[in-house]
N, C-alpha and C. Protein backbone atom coordinates (compact mmCIF):
# COMPACT_ATOMS: atom_id res chain seq x y z
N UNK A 1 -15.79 -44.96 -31.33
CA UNK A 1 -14.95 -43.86 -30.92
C UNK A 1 -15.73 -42.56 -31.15
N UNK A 2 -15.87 -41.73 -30.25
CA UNK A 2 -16.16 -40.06 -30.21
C UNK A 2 -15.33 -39.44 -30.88
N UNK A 3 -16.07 -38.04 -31.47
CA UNK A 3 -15.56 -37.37 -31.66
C UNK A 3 -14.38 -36.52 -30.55
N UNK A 4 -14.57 -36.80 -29.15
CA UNK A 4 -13.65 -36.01 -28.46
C UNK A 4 -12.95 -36.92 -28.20
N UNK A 5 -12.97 -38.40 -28.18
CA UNK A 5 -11.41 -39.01 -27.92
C UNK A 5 -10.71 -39.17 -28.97
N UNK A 6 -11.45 -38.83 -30.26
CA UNK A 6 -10.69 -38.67 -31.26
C UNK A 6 -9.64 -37.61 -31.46
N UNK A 7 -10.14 -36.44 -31.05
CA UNK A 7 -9.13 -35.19 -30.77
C UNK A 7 -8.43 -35.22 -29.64
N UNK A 8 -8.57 -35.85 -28.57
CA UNK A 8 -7.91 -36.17 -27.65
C UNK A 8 -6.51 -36.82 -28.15
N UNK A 9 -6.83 -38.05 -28.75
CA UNK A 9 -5.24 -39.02 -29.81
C UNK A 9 -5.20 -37.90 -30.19
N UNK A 10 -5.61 -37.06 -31.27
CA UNK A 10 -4.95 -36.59 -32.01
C UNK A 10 -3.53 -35.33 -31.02
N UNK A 11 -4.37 -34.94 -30.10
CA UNK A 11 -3.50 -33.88 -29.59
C UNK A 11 -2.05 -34.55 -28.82
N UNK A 12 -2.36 -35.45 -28.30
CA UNK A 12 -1.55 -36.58 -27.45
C UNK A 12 -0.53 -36.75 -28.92
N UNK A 13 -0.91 -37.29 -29.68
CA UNK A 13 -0.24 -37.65 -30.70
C UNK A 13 0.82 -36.62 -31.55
N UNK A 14 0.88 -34.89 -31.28
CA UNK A 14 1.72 -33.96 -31.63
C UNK A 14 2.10 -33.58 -30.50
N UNK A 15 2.18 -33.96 -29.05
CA UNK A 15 2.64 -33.15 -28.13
C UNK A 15 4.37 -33.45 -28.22
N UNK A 16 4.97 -32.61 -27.55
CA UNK A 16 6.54 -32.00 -27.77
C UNK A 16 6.80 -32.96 -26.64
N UNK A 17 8.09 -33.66 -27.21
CA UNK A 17 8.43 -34.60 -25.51
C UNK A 17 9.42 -33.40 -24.55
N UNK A 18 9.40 -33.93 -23.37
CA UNK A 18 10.02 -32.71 -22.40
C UNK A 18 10.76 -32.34 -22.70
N UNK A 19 12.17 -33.46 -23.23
CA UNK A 19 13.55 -32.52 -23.59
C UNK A 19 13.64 -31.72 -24.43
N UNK A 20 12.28 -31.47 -25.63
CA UNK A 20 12.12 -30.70 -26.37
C UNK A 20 11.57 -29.41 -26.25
N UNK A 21 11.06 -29.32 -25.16
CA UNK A 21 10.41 -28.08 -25.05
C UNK A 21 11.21 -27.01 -24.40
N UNK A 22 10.80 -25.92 -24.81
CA UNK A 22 11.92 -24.73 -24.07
C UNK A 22 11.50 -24.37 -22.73
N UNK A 23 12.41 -24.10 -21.92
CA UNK A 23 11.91 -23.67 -20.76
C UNK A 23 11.12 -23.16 -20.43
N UNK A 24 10.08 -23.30 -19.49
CA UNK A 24 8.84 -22.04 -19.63
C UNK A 24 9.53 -20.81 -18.30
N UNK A 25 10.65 -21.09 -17.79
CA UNK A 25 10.41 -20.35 -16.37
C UNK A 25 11.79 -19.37 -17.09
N UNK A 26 12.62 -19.86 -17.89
CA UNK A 26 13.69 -18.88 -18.80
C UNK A 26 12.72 -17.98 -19.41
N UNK A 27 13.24 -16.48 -19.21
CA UNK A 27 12.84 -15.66 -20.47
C UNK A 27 13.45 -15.22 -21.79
N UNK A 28 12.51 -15.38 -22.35
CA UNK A 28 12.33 -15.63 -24.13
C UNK A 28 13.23 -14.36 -24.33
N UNK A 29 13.83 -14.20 -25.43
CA UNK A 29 14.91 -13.10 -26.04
C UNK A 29 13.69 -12.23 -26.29
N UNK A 30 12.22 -12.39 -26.73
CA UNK A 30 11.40 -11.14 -26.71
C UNK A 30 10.91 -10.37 -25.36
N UNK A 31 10.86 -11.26 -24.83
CA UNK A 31 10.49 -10.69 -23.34
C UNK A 31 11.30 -9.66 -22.85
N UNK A 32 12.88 -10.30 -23.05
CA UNK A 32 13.76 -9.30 -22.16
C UNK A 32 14.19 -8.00 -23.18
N UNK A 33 13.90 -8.12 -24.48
CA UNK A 33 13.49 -6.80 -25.44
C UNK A 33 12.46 -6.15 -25.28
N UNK A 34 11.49 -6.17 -24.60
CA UNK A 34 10.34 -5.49 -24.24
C UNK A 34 10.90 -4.63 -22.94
N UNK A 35 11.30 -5.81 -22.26
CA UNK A 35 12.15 -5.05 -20.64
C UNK A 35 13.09 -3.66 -20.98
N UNK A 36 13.92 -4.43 -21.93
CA UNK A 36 14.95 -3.32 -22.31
C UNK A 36 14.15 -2.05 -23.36
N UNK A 37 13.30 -2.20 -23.46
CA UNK A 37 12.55 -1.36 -24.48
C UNK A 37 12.17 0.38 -23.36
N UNK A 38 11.57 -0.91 -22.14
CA UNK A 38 10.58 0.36 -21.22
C UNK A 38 11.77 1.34 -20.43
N UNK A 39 12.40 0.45 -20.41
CA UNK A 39 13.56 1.07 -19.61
C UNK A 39 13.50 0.56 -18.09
N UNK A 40 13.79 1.41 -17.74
CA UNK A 40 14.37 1.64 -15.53
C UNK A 40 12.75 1.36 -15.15
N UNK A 41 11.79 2.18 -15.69
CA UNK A 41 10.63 2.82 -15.13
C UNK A 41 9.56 1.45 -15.58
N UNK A 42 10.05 0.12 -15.89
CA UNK A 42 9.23 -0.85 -15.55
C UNK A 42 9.23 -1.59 -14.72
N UNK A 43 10.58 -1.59 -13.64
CA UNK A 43 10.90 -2.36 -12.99
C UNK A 43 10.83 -1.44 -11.44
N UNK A 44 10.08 -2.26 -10.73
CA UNK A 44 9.97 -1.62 -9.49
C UNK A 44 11.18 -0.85 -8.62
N UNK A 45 10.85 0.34 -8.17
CA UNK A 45 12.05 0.92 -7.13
C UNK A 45 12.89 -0.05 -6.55
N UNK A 46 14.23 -0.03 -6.69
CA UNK A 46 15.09 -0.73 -5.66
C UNK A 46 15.09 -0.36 -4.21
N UNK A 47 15.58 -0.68 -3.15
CA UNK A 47 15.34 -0.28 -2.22
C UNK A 47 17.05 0.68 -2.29
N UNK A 48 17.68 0.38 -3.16
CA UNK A 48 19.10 0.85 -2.99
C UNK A 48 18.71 2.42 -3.59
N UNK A 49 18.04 2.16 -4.79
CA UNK A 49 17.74 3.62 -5.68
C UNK A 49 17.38 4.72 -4.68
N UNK A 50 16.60 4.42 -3.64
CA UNK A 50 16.07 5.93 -2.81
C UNK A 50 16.98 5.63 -1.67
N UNK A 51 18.56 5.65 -1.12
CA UNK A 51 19.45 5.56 -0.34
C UNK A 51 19.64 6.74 0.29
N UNK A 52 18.93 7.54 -0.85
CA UNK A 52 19.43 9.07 -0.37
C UNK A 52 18.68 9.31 0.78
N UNK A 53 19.25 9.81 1.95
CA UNK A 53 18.44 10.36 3.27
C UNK A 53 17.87 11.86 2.89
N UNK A 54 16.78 11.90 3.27
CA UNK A 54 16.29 13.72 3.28
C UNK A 54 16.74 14.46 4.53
N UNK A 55 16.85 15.59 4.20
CA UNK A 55 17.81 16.22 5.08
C UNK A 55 16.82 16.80 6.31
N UNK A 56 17.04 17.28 7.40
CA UNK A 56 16.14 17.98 8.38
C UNK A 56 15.49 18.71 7.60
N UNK A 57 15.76 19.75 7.02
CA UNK A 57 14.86 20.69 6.54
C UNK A 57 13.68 20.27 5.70
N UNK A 58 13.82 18.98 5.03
CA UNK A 58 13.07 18.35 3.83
C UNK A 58 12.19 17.32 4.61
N UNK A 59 12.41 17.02 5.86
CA UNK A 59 11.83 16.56 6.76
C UNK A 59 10.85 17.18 7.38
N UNK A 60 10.81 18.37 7.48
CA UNK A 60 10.05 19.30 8.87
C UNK A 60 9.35 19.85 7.46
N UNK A 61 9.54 20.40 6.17
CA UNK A 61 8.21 20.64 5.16
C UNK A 61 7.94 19.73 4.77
N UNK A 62 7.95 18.32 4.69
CA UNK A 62 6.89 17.26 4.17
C UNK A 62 5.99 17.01 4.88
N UNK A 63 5.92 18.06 6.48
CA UNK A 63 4.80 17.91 7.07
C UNK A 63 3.47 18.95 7.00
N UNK A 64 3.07 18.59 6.36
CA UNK A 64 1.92 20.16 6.06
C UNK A 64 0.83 20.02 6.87
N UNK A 65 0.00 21.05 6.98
CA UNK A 65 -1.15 21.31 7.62
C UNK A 65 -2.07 19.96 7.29
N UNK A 66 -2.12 20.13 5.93
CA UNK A 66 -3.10 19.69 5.09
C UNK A 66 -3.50 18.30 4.46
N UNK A 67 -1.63 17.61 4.68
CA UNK A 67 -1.41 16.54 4.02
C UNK A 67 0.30 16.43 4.05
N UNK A 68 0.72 14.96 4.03
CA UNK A 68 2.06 14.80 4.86
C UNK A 68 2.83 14.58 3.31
N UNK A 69 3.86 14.90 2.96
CA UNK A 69 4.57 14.76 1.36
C UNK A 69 5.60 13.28 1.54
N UNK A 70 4.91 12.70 0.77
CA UNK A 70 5.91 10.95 0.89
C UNK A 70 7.43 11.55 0.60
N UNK A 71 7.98 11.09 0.61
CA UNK A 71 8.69 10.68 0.19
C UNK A 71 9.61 9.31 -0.84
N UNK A 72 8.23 8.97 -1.29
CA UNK A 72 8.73 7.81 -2.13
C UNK A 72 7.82 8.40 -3.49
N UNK A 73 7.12 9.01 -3.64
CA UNK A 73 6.69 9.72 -5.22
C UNK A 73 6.43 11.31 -4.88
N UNK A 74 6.20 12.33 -3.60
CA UNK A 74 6.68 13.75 -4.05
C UNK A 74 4.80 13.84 -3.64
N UNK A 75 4.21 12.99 -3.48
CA UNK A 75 2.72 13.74 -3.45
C UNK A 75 2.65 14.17 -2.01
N UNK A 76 1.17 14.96 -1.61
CA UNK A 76 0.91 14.21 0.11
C UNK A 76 -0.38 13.99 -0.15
N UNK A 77 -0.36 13.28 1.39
CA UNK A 77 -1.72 12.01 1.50
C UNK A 77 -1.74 12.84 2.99
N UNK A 78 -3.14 12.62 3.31
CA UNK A 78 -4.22 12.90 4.72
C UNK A 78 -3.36 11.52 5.76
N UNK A 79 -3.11 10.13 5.08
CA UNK A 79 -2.77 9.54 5.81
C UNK A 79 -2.04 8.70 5.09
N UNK A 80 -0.69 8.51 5.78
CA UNK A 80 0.49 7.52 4.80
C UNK A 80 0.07 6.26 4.24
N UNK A 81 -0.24 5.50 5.96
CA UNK A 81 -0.84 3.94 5.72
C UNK A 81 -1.00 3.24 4.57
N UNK A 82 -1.96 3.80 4.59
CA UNK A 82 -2.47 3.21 2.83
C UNK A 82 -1.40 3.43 1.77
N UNK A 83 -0.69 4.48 1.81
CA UNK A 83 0.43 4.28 0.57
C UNK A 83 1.50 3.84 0.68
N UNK A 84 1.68 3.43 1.86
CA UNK A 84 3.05 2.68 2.17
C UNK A 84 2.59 1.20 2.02
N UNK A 85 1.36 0.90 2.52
CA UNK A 85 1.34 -0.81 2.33
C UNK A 85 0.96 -1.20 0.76
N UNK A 86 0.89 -0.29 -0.32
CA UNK A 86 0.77 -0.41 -1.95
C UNK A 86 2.36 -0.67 -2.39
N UNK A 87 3.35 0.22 -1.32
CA UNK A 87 4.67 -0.17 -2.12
C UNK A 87 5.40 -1.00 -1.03
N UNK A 88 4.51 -1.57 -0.09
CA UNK A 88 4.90 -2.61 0.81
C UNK A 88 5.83 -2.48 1.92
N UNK A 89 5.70 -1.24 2.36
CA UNK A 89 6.20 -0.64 3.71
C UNK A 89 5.18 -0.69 4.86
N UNK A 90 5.65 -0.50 5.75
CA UNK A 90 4.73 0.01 7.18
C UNK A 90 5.56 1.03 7.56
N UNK A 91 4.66 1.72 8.35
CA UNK A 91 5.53 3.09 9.29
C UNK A 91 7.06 3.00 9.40
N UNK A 92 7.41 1.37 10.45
CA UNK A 92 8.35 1.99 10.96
C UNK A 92 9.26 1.51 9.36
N UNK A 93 9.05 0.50 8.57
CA UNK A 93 10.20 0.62 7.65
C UNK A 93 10.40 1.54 6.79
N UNK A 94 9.08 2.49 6.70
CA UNK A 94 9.24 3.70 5.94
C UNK A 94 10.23 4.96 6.44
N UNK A 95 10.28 4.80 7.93
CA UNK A 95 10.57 5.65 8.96
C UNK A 95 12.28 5.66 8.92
N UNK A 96 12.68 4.34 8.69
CA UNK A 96 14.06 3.73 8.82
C UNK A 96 14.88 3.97 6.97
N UNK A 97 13.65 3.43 6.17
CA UNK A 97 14.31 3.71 4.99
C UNK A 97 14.89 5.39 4.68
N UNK A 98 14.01 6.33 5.49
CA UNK A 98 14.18 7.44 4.73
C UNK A 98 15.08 8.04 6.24
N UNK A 99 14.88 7.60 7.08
CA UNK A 99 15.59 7.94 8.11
C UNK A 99 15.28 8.96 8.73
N UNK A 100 13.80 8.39 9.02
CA UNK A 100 13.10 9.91 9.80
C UNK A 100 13.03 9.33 10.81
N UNK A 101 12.46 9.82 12.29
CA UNK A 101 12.53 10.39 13.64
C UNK A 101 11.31 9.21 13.79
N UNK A 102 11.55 8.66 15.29
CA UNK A 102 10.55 7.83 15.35
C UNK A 102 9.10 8.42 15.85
N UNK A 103 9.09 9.64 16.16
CA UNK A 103 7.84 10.72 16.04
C UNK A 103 7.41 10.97 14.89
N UNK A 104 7.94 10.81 14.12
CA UNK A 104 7.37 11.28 12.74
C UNK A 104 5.86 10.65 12.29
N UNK A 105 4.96 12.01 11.89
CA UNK A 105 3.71 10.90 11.97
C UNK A 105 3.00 10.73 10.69
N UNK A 106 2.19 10.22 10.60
CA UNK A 106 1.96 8.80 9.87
C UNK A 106 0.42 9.65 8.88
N UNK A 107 -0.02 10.82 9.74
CA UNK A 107 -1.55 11.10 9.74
C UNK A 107 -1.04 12.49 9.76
N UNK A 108 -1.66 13.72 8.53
CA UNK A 108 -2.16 14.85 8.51
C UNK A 108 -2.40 15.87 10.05
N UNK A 109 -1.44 16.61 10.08
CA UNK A 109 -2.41 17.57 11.71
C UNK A 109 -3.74 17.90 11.09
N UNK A 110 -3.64 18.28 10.27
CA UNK A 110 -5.44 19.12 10.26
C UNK A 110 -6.51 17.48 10.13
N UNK A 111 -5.94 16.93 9.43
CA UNK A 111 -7.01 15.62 9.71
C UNK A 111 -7.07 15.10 10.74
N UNK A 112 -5.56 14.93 11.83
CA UNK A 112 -5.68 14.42 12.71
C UNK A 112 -6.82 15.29 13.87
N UNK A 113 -6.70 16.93 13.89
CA UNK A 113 -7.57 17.43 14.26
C UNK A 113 -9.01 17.14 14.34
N UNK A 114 -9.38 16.88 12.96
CA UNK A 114 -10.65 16.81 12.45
C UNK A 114 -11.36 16.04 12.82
N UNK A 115 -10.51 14.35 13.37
CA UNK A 115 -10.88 13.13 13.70
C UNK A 115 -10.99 12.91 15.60
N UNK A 116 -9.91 13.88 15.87
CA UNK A 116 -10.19 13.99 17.22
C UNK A 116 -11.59 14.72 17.43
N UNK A 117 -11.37 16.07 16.76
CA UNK A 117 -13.25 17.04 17.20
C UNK A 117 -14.29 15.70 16.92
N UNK A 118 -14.08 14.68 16.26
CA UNK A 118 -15.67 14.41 15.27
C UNK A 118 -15.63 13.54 16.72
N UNK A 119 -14.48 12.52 17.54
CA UNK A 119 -15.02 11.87 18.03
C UNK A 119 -14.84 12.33 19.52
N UNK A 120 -14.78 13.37 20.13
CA UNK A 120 -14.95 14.15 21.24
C UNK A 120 -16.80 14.35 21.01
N UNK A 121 -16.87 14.76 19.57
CA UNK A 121 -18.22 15.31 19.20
C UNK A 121 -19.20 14.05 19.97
N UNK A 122 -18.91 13.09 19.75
CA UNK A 122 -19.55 11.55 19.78
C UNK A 122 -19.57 10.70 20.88
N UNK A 123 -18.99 11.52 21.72
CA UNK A 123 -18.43 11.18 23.35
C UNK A 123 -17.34 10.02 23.35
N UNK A 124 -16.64 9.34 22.29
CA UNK A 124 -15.31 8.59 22.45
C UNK A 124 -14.70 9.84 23.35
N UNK A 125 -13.76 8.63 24.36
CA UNK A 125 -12.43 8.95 24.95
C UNK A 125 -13.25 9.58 26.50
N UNK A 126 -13.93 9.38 27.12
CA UNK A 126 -14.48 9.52 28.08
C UNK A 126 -15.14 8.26 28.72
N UNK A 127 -14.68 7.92 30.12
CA UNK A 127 -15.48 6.66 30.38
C UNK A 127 -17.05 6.93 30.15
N UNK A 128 -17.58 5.89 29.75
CA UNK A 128 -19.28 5.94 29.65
C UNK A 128 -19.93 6.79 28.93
N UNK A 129 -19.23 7.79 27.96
CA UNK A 129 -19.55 8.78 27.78
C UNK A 129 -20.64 8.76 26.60
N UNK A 130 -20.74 7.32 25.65
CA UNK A 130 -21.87 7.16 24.86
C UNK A 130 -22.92 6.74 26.07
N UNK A 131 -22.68 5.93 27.11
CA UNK A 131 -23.73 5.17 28.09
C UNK A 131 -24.39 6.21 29.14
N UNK A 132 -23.88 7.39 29.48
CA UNK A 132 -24.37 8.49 29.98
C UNK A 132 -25.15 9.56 29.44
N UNK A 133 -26.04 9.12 29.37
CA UNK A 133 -27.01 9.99 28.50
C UNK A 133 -28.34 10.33 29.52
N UNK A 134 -29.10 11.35 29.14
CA UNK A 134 -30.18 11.51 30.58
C UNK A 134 -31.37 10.63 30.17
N UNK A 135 -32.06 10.21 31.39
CA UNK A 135 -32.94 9.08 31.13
C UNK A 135 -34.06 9.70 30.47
N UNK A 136 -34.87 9.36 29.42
CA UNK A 136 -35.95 9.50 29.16
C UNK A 136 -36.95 9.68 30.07
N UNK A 137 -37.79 10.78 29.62
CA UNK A 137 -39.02 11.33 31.02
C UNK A 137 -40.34 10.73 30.02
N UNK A 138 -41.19 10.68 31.35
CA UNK A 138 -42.67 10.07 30.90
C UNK A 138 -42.18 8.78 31.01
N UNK A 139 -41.60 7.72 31.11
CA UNK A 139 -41.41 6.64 31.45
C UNK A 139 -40.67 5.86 32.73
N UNK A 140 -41.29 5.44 33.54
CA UNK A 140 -40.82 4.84 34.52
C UNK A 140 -40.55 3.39 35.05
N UNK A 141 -39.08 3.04 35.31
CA UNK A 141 -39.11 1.93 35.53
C UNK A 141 -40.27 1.15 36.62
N UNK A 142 -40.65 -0.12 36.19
CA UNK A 142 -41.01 -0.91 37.08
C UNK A 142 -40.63 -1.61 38.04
């Protein structure tokens, strides 16, 4: 006999039979004292908690030049996307939860600006407009 089938019996030999063991998928009276410890602010937003609709006016300034103001934490972002799919929204359910306008957009004006100049700059949005370029001189086809 080995030393590891020896510890092997041995462990086999103190294990808890099933009806003895406590549930693993119930939580423990410490667990849900930790819960109750943190409070509200450990447990993710309800979807009921932000019910409140923003009003027109709170609508038309969360749109800034600069950056669009969520409405689900008070910041703004250049572009929602990304912070809506962290608390597991997309546009339109963000659009519906808060009960904004199906124009309502998604992307910064001044960024959206910024992204149109860079790729006008680059010839996007014109047929051929990367493939139209003047032919190189000093070289002639054969």
């Amino acid at each position: 006999m080995t030393a590891h089938s020896a510890s092997v019996r041995s462990y086999r030999a103190i294990q808890v039979p099933p009806a003895q063991r406590p549930n693993a998928a119930a939580p423990q009276p410490c667990q849900l004292l930790w819960v109750r410890d943190l409070g509200s602010s450990a447990l993710p937003p309800s979807p009921e908690a932000d019910s409140e609709k923003p009003s027109t006016d709170q609508i038309r300034k969360s749109v800034r030049p600069d950056g669009l103001v969520s409405f689900i934490d008070g910041k703004a972002y250049k572009t929602l996307k990304r912070h809506l799919t962290s608390h597991g929204l997309d546009p339109r359910a963000y659009r519906d939860r808060y009960g904004l306008p199906g124009d309502y957009p998604m992307v910064a004006p001044a960024y959206a600006k910024q992204r149109s100049a860079l790729a006008k700059a680059i010839g996007l949005g014109r047929p051929g407009g990367m493939a139209q370029k003047a032919p190189k001189k000093g070289r002639k086809a054969a």
